[in-house]
PDB file of N, CA and C in Angstrom:
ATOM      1  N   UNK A   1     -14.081  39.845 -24.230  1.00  0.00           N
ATOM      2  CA  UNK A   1     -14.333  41.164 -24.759  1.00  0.00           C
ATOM      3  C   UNK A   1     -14.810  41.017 -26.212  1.00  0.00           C
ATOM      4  N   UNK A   2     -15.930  41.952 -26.532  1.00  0.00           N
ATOM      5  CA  UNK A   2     -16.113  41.877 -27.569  1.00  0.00           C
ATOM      6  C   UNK A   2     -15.860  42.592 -28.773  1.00  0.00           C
ATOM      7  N   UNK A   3     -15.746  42.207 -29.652  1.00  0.00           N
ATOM      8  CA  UNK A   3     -14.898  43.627 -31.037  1.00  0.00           C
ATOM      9  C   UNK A   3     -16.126  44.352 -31.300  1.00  0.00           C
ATOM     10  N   UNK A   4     -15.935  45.612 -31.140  1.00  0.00           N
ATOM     11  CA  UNK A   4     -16.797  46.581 -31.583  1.00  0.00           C
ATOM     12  C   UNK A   4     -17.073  46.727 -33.152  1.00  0.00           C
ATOM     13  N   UNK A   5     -18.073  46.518 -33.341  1.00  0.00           N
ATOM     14  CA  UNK A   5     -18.264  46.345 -34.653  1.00  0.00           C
ATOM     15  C   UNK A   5     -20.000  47.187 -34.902  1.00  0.00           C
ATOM     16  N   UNK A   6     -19.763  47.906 -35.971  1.00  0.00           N
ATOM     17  CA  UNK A   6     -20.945  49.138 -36.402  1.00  0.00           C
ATOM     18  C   UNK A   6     -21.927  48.034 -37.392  1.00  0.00           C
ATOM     19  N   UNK A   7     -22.887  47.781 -36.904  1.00  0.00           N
ATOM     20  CA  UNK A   7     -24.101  46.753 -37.778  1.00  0.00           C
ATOM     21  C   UNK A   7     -24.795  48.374 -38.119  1.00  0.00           C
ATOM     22  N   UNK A   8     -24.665  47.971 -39.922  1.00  0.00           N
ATOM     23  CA  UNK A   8     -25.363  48.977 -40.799  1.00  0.00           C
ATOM     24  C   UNK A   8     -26.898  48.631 -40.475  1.00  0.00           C
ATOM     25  N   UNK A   9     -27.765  49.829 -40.244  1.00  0.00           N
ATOM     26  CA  UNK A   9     -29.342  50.266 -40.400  1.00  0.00           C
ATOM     27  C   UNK A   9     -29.936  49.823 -41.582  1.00  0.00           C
ATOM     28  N   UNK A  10     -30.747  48.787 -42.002  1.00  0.00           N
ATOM     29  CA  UNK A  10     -31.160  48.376 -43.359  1.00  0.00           C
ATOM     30  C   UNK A  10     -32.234  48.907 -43.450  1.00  0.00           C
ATOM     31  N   UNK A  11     -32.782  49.594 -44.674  1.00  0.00           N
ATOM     32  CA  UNK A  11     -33.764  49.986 -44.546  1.00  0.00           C
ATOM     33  C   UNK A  11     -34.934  49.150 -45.881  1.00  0.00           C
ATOM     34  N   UNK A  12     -36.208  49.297 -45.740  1.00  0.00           N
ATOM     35  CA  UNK A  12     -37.224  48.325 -46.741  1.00  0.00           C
ATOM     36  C   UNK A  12     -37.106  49.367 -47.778  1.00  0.00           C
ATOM     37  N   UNK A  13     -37.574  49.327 -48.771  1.00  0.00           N
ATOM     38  CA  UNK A  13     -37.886  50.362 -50.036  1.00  0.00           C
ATOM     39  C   UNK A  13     -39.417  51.282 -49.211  1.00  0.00           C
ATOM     40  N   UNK A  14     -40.026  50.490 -48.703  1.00  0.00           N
ATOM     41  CA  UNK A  14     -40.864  50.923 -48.429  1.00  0.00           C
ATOM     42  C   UNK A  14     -40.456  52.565 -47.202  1.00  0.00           C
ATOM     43  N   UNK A  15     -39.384  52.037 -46.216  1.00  0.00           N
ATOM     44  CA  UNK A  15     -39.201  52.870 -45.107  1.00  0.00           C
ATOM     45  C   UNK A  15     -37.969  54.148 -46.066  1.00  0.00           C
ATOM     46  N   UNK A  16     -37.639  53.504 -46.892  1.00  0.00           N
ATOM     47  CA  UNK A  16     -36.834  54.440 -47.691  1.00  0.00           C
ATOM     48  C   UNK A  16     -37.603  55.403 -48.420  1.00  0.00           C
ATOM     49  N   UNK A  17     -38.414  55.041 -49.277  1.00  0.00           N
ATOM     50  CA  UNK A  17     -39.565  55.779 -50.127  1.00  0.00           C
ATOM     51  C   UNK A  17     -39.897  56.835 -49.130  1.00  0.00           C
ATOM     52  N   UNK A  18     -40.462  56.172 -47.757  1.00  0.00           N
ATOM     53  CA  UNK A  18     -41.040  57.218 -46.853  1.00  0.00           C
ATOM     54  C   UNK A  18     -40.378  57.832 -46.733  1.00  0.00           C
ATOM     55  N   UNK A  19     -38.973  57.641 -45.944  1.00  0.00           N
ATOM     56  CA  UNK A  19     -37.592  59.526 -45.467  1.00  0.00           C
ATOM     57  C   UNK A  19     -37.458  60.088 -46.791  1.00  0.00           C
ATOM     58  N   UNK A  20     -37.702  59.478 -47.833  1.00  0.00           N
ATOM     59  CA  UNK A  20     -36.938  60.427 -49.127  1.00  0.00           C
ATOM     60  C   UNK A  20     -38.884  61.034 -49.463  1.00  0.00           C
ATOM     61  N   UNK A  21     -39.778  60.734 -49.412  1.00  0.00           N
ATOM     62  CA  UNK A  21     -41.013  61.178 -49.673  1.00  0.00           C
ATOM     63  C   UNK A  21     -40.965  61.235 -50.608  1.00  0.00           C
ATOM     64  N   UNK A  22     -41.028  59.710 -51.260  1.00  0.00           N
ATOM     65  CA  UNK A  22     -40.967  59.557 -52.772  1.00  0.00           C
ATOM     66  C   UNK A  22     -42.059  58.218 -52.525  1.00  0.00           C
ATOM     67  N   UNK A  23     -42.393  57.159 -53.777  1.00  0.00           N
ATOM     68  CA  UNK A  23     -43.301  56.196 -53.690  1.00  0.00           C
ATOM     69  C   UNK A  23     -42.068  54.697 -53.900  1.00  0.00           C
ATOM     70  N   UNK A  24     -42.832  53.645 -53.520  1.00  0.00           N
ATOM     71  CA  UNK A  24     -41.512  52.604 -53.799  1.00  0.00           C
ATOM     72  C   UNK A  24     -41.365  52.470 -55.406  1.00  0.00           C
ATOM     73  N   UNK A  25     -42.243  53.251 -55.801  1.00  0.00           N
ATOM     74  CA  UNK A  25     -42.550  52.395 -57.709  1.00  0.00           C
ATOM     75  C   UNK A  25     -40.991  53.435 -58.167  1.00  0.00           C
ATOM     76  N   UNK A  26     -41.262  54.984 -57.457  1.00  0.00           N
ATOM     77  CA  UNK A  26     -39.780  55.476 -57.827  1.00  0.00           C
ATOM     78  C   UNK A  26     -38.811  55.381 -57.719  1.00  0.00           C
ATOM     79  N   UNK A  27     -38.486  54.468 -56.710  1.00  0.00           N
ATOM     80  CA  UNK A  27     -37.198  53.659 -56.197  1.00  0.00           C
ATOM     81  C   UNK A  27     -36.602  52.638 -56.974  1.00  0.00           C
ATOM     82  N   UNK A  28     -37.805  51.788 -57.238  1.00  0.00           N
ATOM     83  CA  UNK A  28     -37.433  50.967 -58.152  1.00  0.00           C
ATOM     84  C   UNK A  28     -37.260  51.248 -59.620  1.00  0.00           C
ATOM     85  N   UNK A  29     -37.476  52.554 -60.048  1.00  0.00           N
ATOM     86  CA  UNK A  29     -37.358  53.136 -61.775  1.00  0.00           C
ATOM     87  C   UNK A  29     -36.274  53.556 -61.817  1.00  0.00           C
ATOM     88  N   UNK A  30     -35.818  54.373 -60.334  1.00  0.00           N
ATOM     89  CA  UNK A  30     -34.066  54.709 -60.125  1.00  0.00           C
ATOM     90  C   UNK A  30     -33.152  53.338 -59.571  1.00  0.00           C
ATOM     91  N   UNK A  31     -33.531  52.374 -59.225  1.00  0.00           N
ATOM     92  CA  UNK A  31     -32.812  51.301 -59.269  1.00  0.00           C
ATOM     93  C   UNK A  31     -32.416  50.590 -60.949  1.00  0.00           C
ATOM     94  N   UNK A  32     -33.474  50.691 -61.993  1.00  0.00           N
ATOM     95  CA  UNK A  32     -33.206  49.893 -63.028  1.00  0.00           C
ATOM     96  C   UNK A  32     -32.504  51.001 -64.099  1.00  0.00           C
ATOM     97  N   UNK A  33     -32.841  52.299 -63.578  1.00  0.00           N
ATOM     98  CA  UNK A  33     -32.133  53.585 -64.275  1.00  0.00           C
ATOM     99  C   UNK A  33     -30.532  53.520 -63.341  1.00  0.00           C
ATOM    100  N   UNK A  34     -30.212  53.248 -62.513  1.00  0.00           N
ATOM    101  CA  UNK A  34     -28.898  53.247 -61.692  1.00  0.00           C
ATOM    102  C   UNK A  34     -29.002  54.754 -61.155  1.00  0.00           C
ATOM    103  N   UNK A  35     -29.903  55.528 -60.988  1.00  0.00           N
ATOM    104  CA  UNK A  35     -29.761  57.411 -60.464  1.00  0.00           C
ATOM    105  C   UNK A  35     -30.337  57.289 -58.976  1.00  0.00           C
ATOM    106  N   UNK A  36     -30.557  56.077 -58.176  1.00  0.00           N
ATOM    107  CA  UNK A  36     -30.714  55.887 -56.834  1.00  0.00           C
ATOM    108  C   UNK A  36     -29.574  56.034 -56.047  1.00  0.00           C
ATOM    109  N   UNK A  37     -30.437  56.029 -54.572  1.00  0.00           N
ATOM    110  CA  UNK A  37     -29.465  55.251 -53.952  1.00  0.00           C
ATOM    111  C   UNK A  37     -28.752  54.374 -53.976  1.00  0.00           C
ATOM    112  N   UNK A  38     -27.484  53.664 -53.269  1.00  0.00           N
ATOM    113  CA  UNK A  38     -26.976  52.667 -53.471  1.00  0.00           C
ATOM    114  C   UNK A  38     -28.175  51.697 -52.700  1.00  0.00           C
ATOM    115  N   UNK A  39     -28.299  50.272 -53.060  1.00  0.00           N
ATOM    116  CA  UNK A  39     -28.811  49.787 -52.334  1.00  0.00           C
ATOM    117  C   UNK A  39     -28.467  47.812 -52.575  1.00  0.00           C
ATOM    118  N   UNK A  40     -28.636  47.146 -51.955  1.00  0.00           N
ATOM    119  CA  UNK A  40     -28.440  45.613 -51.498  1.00  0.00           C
ATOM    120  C   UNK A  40     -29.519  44.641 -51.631  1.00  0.00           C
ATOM    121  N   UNK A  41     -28.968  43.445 -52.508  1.00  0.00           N
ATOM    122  CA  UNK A  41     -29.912  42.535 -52.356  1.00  0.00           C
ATOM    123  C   UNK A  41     -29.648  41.316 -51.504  1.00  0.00           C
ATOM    124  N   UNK A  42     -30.518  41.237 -50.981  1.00  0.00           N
ATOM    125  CA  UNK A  42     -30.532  40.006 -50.309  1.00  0.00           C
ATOM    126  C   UNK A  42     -31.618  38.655 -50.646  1.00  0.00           C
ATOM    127  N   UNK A  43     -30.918  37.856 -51.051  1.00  0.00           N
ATOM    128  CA  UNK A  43     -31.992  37.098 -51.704  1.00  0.00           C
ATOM    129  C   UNK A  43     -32.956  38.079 -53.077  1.00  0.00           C
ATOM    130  N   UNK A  44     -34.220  37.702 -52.604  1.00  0.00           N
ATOM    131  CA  UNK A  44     -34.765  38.902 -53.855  1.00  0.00           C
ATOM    132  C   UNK A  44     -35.078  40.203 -53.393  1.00  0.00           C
ATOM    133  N   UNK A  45     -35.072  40.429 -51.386  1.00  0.00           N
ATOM    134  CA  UNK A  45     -35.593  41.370 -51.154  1.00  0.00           C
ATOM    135  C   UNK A  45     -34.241  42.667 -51.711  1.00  0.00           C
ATOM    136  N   UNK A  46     -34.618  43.821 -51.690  1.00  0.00           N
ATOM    137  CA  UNK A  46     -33.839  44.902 -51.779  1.00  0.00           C
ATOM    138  C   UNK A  46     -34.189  45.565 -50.630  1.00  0.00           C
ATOM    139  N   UNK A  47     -32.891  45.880 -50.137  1.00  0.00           N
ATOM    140  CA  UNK A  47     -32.690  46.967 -48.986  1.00  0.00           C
ATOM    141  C   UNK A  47     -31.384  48.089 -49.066  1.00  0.00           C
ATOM    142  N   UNK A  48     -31.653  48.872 -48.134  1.00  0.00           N
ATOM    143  CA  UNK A  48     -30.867  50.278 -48.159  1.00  0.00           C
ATOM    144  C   UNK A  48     -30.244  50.224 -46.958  1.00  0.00           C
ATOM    145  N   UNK A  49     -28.691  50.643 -47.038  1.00  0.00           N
ATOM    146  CA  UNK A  49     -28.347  51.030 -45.834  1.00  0.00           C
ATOM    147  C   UNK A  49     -28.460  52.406 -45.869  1.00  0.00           C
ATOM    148  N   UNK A  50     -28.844  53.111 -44.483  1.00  0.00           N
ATOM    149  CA  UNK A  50     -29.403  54.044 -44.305  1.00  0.00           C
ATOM    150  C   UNK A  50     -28.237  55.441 -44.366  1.00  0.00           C
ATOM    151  N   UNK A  51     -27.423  54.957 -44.440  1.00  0.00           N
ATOM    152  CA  UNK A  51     -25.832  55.427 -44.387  1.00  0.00           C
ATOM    153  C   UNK A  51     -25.568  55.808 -45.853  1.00  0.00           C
ATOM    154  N   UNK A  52     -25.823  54.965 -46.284  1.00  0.00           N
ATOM    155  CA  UNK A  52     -25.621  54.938 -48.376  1.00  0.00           C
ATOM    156  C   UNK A  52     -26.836  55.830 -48.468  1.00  0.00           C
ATOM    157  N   UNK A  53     -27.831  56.306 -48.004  1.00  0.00           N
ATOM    158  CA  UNK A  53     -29.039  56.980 -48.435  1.00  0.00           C
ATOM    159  C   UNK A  53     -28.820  58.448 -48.564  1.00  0.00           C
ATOM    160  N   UNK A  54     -28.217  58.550 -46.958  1.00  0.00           N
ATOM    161  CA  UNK A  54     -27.684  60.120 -46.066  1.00  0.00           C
ATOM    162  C   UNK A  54     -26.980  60.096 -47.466  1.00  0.00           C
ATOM    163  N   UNK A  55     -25.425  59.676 -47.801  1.00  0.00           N
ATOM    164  CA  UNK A  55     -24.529  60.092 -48.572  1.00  0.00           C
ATOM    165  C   UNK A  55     -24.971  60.273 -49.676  1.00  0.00           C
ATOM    166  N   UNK A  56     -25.764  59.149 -50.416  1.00  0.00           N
ATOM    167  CA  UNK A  56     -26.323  60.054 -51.986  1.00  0.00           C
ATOM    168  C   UNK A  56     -26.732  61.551 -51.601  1.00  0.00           C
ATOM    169  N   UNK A  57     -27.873  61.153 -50.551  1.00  0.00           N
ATOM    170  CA  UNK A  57     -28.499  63.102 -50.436  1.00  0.00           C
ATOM    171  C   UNK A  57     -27.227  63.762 -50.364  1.00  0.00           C
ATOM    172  N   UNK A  58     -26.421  64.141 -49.369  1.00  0.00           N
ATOM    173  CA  UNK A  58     -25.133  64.907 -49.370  1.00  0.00           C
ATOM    174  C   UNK A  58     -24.653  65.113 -50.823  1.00  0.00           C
ATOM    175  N   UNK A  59     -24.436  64.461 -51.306  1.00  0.00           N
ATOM    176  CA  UNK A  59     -23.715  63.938 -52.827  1.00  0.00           C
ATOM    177  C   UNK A  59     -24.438  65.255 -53.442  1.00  0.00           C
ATOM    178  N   UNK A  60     -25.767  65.144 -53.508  1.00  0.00           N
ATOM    179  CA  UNK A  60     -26.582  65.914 -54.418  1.00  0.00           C
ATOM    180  C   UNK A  60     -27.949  65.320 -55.069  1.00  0.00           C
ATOM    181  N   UNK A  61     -27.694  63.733 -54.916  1.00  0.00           N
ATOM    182  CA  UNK A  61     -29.149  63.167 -55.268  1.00  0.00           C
ATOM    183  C   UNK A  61     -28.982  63.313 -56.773  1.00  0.00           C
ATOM    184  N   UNK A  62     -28.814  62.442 -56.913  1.00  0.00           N
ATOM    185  CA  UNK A  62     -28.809  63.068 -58.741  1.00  0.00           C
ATOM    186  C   UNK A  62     -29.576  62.678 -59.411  1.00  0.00           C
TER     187      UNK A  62
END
C-alpha cells in the first residue's frame, strides 16, 4: 500500500505570469521587492507552487 501523499503543482514564472496576467519581468521585481508570491528555488530555476499563488490572491495580493 501506498502512503497517500499530495505532490504540490509547480508552476514556471512564465505559467505564473500567465494565471496572474502579469509579465515574468513583474514577477521577478516582486520577487527582489519580497510583495510576490511565495515562490522556490531549485537550483537557479524559480518556481511556484500553485497553492502558495491561490493563497497570496485570497490574502489580498499585496
Amino acid at each position: 500500500m501506498t502512503p497517500e501523499t499530495s505532490t504540490p503543482v509547480l508552476w514556471t514564472p512564465a505559467q505564473t505570469a500567465e494565471y496572474l496576467h502579469t509579465t515574468e519581468e513583474s514577477l521577478k521585481v516582486r520577487r527582489y521587492r519580497r510583495s510576490g508570491p511565495p515562490f522556490i528555488r531549485a537550483g537557479h530555476r524559480v518556481l511556484y507552487r500553485a497553492q502558495d499563488v491561490l493563497d497570496w490572491l485570497e490574502e489580498g495580493a499585496a
